[in-house]
C-alpha atoms as a PDB file:
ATOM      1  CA  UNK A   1    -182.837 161.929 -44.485  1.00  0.00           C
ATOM      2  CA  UNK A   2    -179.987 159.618 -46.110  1.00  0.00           C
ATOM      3  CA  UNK A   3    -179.735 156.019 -45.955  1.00  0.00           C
ATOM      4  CA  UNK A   4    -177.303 155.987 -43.279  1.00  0.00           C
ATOM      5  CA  UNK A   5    -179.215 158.389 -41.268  1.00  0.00           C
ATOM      6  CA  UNK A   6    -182.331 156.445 -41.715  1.00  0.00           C
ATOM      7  CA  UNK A   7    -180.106 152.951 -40.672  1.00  0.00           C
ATOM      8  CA  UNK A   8    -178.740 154.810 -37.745  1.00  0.00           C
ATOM      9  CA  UNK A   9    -182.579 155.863 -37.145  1.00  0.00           C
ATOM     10  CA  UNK A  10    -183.704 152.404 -37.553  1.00  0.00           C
ATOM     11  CA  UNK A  11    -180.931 150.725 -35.337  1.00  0.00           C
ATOM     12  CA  UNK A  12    -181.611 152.910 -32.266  1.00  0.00           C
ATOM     13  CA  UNK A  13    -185.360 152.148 -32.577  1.00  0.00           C
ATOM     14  CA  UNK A  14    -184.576 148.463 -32.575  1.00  0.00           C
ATOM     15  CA  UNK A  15    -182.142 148.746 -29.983  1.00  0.00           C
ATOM     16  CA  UNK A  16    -184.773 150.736 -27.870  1.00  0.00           C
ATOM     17  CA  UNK A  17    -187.641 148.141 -28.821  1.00  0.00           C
ATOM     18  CA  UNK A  18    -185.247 145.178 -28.077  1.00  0.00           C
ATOM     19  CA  UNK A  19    -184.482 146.438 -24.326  1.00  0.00           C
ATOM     20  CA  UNK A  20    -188.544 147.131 -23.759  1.00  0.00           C
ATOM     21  CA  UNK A  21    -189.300 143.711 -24.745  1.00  0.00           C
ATOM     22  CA  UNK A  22    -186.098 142.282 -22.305  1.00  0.00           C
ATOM     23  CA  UNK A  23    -187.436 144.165 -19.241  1.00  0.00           C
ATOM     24  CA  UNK A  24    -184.059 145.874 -18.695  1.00  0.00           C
ATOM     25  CA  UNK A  25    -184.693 149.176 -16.564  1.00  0.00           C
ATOM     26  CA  UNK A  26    -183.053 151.940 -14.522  1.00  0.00           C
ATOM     27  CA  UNK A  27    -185.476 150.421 -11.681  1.00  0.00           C
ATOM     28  CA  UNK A  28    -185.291 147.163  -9.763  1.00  0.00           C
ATOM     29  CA  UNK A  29    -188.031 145.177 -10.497  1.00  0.00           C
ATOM     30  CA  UNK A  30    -190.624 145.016  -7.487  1.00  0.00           C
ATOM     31  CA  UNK A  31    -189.689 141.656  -6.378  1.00  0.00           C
ATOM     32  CA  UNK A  32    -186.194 142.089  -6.193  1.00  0.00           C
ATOM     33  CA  UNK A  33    -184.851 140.719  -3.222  1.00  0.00           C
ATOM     34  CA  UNK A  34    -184.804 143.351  -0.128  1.00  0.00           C
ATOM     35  CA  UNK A  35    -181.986 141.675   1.712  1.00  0.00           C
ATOM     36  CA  UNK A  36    -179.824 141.979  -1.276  1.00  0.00           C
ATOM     37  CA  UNK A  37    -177.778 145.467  -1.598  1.00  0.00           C
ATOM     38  CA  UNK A  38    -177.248 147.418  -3.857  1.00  0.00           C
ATOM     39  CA  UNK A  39    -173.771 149.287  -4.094  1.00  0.00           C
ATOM     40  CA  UNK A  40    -173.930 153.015  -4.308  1.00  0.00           C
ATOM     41  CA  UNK A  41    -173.788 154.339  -8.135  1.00  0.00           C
ATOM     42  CA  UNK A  42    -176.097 154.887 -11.345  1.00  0.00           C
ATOM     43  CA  UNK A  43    -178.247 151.433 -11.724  1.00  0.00           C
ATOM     44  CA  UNK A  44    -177.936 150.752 -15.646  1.00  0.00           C
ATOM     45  CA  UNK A  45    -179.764 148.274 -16.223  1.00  0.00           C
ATOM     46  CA  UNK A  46    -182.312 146.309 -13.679  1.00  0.00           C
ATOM     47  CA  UNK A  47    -184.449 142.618 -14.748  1.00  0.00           C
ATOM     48  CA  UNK A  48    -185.684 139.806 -13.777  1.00  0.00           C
ATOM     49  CA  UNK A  49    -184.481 136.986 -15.834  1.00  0.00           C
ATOM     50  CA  UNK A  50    -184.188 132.992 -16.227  1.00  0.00           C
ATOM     51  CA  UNK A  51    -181.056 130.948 -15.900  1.00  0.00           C
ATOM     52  CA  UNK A  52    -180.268 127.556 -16.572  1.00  0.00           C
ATOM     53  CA  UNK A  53    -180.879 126.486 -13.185  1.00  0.00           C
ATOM     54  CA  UNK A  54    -184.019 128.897 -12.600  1.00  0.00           C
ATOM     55  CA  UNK A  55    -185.211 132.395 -12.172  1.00  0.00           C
ATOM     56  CA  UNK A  56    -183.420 135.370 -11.008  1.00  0.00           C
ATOM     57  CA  UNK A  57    -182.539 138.986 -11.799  1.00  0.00           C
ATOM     58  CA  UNK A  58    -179.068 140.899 -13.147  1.00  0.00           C
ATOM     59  CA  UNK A  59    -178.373 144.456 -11.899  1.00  0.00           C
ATOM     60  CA  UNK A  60    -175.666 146.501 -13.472  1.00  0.00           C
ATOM     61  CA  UNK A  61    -174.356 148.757 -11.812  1.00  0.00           C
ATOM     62  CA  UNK A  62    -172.440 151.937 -12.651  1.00  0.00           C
ATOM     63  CA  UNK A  63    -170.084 152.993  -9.514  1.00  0.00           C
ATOM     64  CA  UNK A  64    -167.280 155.005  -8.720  1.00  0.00           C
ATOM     65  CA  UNK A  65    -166.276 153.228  -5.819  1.00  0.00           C
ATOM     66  CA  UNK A  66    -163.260 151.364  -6.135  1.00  0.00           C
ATOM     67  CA  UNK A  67    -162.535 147.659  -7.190  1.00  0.00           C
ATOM     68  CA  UNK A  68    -161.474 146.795  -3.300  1.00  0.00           C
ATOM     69  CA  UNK A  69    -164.877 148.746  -1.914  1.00  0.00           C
ATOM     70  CA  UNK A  70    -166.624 146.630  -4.163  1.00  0.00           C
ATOM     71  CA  UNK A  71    -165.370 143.699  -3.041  1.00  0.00           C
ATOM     72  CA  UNK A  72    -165.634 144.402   0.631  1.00  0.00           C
ATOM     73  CA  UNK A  73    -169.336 145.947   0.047  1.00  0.00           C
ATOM     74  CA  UNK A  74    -170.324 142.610  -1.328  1.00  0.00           C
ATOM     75  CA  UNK A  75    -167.668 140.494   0.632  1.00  0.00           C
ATOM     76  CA  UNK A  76    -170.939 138.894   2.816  1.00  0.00           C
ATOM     77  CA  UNK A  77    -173.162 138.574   0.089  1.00  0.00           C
ATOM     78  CA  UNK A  78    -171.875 136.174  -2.643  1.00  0.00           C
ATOM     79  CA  UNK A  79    -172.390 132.525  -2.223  1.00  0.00           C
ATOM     80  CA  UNK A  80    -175.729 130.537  -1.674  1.00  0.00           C
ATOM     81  CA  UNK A  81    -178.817 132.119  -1.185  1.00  0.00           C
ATOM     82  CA  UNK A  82    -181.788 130.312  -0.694  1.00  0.00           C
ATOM     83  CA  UNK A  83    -181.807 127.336  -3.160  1.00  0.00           C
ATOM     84  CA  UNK A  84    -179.457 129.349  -5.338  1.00  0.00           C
ATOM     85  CA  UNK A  85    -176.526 131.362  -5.163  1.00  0.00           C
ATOM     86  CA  UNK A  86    -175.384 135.056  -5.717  1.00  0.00           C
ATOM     87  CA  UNK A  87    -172.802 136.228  -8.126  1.00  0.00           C
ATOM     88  CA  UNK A  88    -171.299 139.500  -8.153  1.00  0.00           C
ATOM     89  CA  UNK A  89    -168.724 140.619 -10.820  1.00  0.00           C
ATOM     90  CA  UNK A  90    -166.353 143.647 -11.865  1.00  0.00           C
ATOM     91  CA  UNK A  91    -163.822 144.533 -13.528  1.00  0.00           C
ATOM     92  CA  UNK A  92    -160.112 145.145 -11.651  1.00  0.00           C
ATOM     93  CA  UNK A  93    -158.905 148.293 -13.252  1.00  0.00           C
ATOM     94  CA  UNK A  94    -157.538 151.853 -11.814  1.00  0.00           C
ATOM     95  CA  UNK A  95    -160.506 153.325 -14.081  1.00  0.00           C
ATOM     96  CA  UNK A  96    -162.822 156.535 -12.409  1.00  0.00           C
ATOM     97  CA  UNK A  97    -165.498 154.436 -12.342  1.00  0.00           C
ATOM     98  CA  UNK A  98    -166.545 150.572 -13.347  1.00  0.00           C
ATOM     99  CA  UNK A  99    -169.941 148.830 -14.079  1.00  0.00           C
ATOM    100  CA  UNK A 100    -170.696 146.152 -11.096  1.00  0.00           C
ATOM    101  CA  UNK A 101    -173.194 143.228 -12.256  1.00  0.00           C
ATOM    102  CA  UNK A 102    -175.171 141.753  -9.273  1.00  0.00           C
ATOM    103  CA  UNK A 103    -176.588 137.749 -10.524  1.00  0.00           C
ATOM    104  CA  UNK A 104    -179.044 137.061  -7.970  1.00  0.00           C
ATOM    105  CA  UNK A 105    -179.873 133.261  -9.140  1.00  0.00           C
ATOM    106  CA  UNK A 106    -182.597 132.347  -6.780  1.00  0.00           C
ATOM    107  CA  UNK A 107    -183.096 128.466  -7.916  1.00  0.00           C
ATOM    108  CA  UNK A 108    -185.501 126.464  -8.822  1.00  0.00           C
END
């Protein structure tokens, strides 16, 4: 094997190792919110996580709907929830498809 084959090797493996130690997942986690939805599409990465004002999770989402479905899909959701608030952010682009990342910041 070469160097750069063995770097290219050794890169993925971290990469792979990094995301296993972050919790990211194709799943939600199990105590991911129930009354929080989840827009149609490929879930790319799921985990629970900590923000500066407490604990919450990030989805990202892979979708093919629209910018405007997206925005009406969500349209009741974002705001306060709880003692925190939920976030909900894409991009605004005639592209086939867009990721869609879903901050659920539950507070502390």
């Amino acid at each position: 094997m070469t160097s750069q084959l063995k770097r290219l090797s050794l890169i993925g493996m971290l990469t792979a190792l990094l995301s296993a130690c972050l919790g990211d997942s194709t799943q939600l986690p199990a105590n991911f919110p129930d009354d929080i939805p989840i827009i149609s599409g490929e879930i790319y990465s799921a985990r629970s996580t900590r923000f500066e004002d407490g604990r919450g999770f990030v989805v990202d989402v892979l979708t093919e709907a629209s910018y405007e479905e997206v925005s009406e899909f969500y349209k009741d959701v974002v705001g306060p929830y709880g003692n925190g608030y939920i976030r909900v952010e894409t991009t605004r682009s005639d592209a086939p498809t867009r990721y869609v990342t879903i901050a659920v910041h539950l507070g502390r």
